[in-house]
N, C-alpha and C. Protein backbone atom coordinates (compact mmCIF):
# COMPACT_ATOMS: atom_id res chain seq x y z
N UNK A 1 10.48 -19.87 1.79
CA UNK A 1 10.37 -18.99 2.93
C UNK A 1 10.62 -17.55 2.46
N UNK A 2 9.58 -16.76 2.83
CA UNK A 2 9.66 -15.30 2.44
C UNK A 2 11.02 -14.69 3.28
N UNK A 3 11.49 -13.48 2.60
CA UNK A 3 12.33 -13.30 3.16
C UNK A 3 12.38 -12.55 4.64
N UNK A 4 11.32 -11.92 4.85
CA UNK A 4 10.37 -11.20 6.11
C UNK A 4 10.49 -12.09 7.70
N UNK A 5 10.38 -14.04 6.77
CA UNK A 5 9.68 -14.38 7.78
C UNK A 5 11.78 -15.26 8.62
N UNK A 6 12.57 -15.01 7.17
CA UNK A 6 13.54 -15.59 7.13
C UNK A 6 14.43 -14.28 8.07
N UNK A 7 14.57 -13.08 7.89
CA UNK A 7 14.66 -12.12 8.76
C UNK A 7 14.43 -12.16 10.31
N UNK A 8 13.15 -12.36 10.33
CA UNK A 8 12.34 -12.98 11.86
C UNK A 8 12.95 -13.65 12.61
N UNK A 9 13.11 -14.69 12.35
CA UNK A 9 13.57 -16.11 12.40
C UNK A 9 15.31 -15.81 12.81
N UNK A 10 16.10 -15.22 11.52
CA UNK A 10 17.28 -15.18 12.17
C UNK A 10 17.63 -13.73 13.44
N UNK A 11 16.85 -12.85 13.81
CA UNK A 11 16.33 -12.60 15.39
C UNK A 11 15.97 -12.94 16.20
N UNK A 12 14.74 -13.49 16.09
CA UNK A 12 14.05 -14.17 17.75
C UNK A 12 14.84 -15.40 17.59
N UNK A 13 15.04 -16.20 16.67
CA UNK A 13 14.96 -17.57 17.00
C UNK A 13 16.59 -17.89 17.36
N UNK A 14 17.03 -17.82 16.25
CA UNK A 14 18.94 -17.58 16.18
C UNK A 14 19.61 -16.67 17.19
N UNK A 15 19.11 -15.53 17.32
CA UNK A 15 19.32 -14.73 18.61
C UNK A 15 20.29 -13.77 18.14
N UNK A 16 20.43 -13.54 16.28
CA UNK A 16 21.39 -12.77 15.99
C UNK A 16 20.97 -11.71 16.00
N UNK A 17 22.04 -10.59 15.82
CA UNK A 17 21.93 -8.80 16.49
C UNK A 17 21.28 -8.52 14.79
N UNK A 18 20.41 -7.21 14.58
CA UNK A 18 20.15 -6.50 13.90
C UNK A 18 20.97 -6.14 13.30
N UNK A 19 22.37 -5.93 13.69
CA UNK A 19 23.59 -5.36 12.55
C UNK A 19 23.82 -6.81 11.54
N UNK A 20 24.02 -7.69 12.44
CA UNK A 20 24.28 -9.13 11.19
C UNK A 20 22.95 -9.45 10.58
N UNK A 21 22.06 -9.39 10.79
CA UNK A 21 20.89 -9.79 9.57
C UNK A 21 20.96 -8.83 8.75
N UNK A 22 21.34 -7.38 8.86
CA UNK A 22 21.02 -6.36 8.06
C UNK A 22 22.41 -6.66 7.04
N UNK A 23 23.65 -7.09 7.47
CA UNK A 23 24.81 -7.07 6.71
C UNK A 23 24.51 -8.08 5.90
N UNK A 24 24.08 -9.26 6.31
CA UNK A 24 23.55 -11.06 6.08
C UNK A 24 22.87 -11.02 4.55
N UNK A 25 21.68 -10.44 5.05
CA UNK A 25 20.60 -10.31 4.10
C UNK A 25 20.19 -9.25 2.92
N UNK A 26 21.57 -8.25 3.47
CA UNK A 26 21.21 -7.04 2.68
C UNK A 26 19.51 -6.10 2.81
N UNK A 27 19.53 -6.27 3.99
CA UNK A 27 17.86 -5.24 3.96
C UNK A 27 18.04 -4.11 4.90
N UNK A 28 17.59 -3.19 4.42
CA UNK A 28 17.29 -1.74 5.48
C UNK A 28 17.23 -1.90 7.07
N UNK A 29 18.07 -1.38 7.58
CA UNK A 29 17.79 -1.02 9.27
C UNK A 29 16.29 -0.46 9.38
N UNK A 30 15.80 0.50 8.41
CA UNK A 30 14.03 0.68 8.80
C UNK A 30 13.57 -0.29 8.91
N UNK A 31 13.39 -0.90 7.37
CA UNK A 31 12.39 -2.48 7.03
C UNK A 31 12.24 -3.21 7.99
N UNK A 32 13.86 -3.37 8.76
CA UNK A 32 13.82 -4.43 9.54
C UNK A 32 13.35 -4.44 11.19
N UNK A 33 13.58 -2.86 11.55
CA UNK A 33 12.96 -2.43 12.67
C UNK A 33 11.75 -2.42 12.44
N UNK A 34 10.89 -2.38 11.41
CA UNK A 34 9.56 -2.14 10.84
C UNK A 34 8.63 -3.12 11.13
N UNK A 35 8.83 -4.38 10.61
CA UNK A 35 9.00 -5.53 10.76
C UNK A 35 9.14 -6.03 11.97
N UNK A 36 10.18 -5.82 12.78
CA UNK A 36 10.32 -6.63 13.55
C UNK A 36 8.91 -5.64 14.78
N UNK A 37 8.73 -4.54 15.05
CA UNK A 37 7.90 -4.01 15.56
C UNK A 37 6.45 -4.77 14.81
N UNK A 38 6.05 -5.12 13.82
CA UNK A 38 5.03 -5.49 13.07
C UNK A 38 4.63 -6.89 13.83
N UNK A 39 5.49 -7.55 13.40
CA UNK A 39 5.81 -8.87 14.53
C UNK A 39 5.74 -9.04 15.89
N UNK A 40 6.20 -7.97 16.62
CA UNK A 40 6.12 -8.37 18.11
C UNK A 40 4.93 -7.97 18.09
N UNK A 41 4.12 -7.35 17.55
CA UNK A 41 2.47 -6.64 17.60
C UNK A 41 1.52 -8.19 17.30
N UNK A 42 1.73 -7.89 16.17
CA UNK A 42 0.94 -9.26 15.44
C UNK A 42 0.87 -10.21 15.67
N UNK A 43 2.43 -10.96 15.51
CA UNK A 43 2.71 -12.28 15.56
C UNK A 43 2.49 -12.85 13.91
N UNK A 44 2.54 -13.87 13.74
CA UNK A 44 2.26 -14.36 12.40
C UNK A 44 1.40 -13.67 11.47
N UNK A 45 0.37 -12.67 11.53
CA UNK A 45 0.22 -12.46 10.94
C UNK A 45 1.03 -10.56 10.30
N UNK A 46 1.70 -10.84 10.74
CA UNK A 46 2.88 -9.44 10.39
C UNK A 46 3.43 -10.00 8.73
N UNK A 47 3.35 -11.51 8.44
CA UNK A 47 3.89 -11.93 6.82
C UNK A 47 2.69 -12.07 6.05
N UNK A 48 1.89 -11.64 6.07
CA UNK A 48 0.98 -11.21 5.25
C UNK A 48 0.72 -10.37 4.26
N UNK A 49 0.42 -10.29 3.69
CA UNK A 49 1.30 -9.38 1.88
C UNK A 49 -0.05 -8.46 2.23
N UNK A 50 0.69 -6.74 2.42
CA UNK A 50 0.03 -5.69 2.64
C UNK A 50 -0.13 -4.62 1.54
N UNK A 51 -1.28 -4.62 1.42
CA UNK A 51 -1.80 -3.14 0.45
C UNK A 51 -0.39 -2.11 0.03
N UNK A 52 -0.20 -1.33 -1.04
CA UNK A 52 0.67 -0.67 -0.97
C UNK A 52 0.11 0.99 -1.76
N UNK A 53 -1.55 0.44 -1.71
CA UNK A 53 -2.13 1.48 -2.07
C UNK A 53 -2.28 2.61 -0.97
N UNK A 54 -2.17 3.91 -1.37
CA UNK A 54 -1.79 5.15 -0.36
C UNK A 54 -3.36 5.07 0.17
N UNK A 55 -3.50 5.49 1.76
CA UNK A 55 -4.47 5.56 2.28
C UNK A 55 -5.56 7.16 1.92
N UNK A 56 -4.91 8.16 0.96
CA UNK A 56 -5.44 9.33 0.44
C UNK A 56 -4.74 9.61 -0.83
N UNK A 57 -5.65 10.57 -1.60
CA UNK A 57 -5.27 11.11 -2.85
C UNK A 57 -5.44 12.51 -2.92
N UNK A 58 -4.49 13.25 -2.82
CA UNK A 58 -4.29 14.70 -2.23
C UNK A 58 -5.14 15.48 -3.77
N UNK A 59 -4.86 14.98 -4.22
CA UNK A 59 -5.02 15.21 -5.92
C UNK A 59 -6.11 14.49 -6.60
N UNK A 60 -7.02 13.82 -5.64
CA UNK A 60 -8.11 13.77 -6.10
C UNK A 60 -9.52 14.91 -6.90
N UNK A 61 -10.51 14.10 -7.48
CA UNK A 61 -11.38 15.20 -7.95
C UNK A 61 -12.40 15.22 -6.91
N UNK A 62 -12.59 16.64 -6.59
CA UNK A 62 -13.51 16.29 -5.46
C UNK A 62 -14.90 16.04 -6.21
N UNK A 63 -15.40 15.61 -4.94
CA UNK A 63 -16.87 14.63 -5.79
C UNK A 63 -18.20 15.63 -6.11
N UNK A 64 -17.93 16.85 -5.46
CA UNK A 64 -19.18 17.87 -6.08
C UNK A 64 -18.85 18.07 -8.12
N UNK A 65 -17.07 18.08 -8.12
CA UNK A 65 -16.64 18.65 -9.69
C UNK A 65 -17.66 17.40 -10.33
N UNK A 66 -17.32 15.89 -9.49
CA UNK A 66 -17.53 14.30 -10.87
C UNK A 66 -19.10 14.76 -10.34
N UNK A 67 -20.24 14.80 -9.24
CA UNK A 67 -21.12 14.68 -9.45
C UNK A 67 -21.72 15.88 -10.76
N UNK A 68 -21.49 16.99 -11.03
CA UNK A 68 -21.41 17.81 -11.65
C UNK A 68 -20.96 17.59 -13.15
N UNK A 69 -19.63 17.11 -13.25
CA UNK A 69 -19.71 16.79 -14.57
C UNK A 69 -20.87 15.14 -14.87
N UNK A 70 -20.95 14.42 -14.11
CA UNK A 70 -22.13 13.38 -14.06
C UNK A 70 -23.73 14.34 -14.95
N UNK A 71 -24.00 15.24 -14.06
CA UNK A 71 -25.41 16.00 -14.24
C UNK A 71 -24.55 16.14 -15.41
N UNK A 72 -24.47 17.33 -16.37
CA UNK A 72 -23.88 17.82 -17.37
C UNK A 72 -23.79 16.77 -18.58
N UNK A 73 -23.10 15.90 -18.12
CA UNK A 73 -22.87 14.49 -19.40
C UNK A 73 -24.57 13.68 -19.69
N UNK A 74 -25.39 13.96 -18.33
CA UNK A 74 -26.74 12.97 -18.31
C UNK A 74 -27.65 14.00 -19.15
N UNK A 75 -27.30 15.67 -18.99
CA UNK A 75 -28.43 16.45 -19.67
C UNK A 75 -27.94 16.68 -21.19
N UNK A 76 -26.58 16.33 -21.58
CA UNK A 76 -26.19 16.26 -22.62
C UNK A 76 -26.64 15.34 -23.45
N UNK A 77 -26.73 13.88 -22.90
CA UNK A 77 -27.42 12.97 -23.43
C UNK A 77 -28.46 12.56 -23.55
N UNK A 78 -29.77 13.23 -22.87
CA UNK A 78 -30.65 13.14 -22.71
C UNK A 78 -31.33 14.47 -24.50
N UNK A 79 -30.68 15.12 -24.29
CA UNK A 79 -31.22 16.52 -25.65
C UNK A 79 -30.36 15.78 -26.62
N UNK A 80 -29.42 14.70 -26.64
CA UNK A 80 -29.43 14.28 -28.14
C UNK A 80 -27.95 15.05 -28.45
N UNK A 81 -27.47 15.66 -28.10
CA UNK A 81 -25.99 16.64 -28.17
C UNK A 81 -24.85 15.82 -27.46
N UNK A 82 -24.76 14.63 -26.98
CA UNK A 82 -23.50 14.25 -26.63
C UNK A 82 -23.34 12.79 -27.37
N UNK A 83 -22.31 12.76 -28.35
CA UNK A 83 -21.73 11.41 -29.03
C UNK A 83 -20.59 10.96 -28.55
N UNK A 84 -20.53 11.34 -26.95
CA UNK A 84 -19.35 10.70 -26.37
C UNK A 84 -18.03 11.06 -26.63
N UNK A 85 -16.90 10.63 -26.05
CA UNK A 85 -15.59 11.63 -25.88
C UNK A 85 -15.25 12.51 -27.28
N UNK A 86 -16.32 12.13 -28.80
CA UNK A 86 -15.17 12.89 -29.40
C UNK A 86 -16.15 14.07 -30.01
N UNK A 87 -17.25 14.20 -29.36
CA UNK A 87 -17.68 15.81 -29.22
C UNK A 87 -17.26 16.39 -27.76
């Protein structure tokens, strides 16, 4: 039993307060408000193992620079002048 669903369980089901699962189990007052909001939404599927990849990359390349260096690398290789990363 994941510990998410073992959390759950000792709330709705056991009927214990948020201060004793958090002391119990050792997990965050967020996580567990997090969670337990995830759950009353969802239902079962709130224990489902979620992405932890960021939804943006502030620090991305924008795609005019890669289409650009794209053109550049294709006319390089095309005249015979590009041997790849170590020219």
């Amino acid at each position: 039993m994941s510990k998410a669903r073992l959390v759950i369980t000792a709330i709705e089901v056991e009927g214990r307060t948020p201060a004793e699962v958090i002391a119990a189990y050792g997990v965050s007052r967020s996580w567990l408000y997090e969670l337990l909001k995830r759950y009353r939404a969802e239902g079962e599927a709130a224990f489902a193992p979620r992405s932890r990849r960021p939804h943006k990359s502030p620090r991305a390349t924008p795609p005019a620079t890669i289409e650009l260096v794209l053109q550049l690398r294709k006319q390089l290789r095309d005249t015979g002048l590009d041997a790849g990363a170590d020219t």
